[in-house]
N, C-alpha and C. Protein backbone atom coordinates (compact mmCIF):
# COMPACT_ATOMS: atom_id res chain seq x y z
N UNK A 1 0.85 -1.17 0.00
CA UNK A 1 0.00 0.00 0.00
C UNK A 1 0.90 1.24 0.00
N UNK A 2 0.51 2.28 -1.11
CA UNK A 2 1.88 3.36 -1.05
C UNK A 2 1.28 4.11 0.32
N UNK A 3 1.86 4.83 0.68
CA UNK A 3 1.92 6.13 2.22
C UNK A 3 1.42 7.18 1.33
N UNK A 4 1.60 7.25 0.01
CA UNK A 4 1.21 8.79 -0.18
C UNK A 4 -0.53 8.55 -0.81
N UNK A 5 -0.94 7.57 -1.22
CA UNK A 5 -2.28 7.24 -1.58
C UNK A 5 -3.08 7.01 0.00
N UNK A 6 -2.51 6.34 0.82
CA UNK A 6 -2.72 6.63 2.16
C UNK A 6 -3.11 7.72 2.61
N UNK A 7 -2.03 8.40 2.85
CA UNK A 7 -2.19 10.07 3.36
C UNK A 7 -3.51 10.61 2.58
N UNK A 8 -3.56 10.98 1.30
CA UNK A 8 -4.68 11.57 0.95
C UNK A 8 -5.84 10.97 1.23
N UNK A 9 -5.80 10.01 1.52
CA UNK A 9 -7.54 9.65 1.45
C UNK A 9 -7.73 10.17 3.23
N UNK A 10 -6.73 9.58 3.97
CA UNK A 10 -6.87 10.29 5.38
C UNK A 10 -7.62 11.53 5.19
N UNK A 11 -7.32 12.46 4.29
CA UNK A 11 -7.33 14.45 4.17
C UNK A 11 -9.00 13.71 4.11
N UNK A 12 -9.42 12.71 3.24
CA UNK A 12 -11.20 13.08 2.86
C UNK A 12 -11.74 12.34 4.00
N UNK A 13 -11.17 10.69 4.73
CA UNK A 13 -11.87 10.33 5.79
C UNK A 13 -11.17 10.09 6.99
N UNK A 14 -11.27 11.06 7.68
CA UNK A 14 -9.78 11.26 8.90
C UNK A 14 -10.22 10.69 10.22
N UNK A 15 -11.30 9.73 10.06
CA UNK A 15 -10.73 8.61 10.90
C UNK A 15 -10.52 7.30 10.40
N UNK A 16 -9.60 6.59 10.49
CA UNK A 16 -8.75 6.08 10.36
C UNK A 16 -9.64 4.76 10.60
N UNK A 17 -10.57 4.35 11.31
CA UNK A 17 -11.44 3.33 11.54
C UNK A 17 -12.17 3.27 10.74
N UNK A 18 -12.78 4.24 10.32
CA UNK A 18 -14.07 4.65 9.36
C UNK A 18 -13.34 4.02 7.81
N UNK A 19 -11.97 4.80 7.84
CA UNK A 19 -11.45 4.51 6.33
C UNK A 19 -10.71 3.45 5.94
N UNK A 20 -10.63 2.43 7.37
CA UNK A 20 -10.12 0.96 6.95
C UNK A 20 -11.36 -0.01 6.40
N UNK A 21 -12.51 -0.11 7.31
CA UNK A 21 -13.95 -0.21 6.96
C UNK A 21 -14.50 0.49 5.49
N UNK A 22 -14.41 1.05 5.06
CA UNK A 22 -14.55 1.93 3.68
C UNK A 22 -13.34 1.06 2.36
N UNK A 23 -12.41 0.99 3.21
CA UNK A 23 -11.36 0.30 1.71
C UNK A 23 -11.48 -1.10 2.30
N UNK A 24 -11.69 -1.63 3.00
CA UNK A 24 -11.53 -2.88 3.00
C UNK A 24 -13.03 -3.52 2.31
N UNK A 25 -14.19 -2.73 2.28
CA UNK A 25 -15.40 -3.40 1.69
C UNK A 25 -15.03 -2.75 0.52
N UNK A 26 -14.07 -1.56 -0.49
CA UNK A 26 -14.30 -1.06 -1.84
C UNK A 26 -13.45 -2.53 -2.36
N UNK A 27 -12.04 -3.09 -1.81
CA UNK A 27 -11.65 -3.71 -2.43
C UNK A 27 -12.13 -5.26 -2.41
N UNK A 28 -12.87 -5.91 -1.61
CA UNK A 28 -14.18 -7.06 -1.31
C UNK A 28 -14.10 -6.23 -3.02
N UNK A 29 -15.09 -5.45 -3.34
CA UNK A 29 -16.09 -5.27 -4.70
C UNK A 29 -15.07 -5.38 -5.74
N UNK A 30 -13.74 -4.80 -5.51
CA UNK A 30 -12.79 -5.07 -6.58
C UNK A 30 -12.28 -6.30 -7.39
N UNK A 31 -11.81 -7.25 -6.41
CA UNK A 31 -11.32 -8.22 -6.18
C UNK A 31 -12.52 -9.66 -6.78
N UNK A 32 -13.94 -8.90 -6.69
CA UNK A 32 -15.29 -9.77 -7.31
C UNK A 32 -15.35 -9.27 -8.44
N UNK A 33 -14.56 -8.04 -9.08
CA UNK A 33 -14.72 -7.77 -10.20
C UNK A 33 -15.21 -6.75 -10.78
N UNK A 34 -15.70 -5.54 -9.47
CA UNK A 34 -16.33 -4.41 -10.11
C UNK A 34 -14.94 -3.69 -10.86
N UNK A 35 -15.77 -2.97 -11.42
CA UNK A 35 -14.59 -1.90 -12.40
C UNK A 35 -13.93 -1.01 -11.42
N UNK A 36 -12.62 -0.23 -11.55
CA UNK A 36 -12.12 0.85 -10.94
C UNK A 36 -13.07 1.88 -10.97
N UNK A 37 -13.23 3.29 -10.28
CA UNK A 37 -13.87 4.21 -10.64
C UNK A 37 -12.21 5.24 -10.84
N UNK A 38 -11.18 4.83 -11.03
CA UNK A 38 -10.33 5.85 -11.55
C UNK A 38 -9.29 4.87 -12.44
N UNK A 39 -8.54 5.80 -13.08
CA UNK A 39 -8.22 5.21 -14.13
C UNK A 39 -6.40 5.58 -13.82
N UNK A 40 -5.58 4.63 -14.46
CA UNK A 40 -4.27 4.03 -14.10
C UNK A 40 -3.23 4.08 -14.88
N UNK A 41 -2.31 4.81 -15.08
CA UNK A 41 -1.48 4.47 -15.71
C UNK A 41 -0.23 2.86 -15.52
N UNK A 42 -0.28 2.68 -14.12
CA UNK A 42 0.42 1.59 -13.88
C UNK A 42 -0.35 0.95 -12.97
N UNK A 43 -0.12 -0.57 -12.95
CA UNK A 43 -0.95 -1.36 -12.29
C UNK A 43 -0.93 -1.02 -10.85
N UNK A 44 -1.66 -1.08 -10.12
CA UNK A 44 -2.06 -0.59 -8.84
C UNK A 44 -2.93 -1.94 -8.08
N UNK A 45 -2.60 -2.13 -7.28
CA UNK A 45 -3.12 -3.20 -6.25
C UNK A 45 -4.36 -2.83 -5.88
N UNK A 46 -5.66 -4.04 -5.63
CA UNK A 46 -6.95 -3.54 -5.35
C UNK A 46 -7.23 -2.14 -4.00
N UNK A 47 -6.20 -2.63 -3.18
CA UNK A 47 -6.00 -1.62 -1.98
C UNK A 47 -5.35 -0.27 -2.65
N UNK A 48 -4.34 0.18 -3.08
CA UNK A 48 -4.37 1.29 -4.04
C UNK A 48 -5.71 2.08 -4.58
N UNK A 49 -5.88 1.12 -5.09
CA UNK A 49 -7.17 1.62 -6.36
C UNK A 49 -8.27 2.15 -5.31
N UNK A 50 -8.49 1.66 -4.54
CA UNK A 50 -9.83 2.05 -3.07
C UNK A 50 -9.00 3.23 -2.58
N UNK A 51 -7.93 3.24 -2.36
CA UNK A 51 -7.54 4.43 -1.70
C UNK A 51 -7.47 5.97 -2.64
N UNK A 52 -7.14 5.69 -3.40
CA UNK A 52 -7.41 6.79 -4.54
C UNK A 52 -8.31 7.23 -5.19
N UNK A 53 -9.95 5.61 -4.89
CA UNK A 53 -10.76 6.05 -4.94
C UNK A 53 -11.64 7.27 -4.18
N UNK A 54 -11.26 6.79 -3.03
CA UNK A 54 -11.45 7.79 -1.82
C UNK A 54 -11.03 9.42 -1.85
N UNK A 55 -9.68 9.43 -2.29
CA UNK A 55 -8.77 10.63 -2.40
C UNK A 55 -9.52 11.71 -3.50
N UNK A 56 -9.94 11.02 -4.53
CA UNK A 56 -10.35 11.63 -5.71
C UNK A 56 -11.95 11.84 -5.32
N UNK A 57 -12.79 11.38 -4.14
CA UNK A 57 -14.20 11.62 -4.27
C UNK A 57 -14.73 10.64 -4.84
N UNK A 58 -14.56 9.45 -5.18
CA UNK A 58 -15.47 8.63 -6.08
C UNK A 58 -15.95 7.79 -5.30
N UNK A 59 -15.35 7.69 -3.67
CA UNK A 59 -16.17 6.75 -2.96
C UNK A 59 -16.70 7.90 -1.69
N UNK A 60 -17.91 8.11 -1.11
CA UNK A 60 -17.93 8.15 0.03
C UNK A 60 -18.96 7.09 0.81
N UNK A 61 -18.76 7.74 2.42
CA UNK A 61 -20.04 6.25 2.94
C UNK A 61 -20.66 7.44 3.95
N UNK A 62 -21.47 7.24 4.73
CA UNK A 62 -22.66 7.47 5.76
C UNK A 62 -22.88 6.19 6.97
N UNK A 63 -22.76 7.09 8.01
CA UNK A 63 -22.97 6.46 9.08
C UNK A 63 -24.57 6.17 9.45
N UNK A 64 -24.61 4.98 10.07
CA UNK A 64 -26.00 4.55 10.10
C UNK A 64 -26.39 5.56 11.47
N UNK A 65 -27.68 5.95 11.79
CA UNK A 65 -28.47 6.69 12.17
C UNK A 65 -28.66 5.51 13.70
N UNK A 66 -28.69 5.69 14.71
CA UNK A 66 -29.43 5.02 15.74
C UNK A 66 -30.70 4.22 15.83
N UNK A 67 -31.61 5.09 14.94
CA UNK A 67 -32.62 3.96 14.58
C UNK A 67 -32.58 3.06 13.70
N UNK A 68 -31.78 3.13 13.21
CA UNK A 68 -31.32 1.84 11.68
C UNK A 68 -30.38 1.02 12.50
N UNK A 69 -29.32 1.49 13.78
CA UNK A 69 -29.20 0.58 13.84
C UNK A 69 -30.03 -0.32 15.08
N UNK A 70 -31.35 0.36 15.64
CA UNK A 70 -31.77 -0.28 16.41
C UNK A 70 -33.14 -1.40 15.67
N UNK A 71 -33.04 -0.73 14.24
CA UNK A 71 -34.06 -2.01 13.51
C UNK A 71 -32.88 -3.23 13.19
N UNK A 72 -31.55 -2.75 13.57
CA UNK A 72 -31.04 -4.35 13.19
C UNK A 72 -30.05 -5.08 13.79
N UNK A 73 -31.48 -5.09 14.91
CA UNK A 73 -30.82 -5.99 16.59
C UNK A 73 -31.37 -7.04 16.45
């Protein structure tokens, strides 16, 4: 995983829990085969590609609300 594709996505989701949870389910979708949402000049590892997705805006997520998560107890 490079440090500098790292670092930026930190700048869009700066906690660090939130944005392991966020790339670890973009690259799950990679790895099954969805397409990149950015585009590459050199091959880049599924973890790369999620992180730059992030950096560039093409992924964000939303935290579930208290009552969503109390319908799914």
């Amino acid at each position: 995983m490079r440090d500098d594709y790292l670092q930026n996505a930190l700048k869009v989701i700066d906690d660090p829990n939130i944005l392991i949870n966020v790339i670890s389910r973009r690259v799950k979708q990679l790895r099954r085969g969805n397409r990149p949402l950015v585009e590459s000049l050199e091959k880049l590892s599924a973890e790369d590609t999620a992180l730059r997705e992030v950096a560039e805006g093409k992924i964000t997520y939303e935290l579930a609300t208290p009552e969503e998560l109390a319908r799914h107890r």
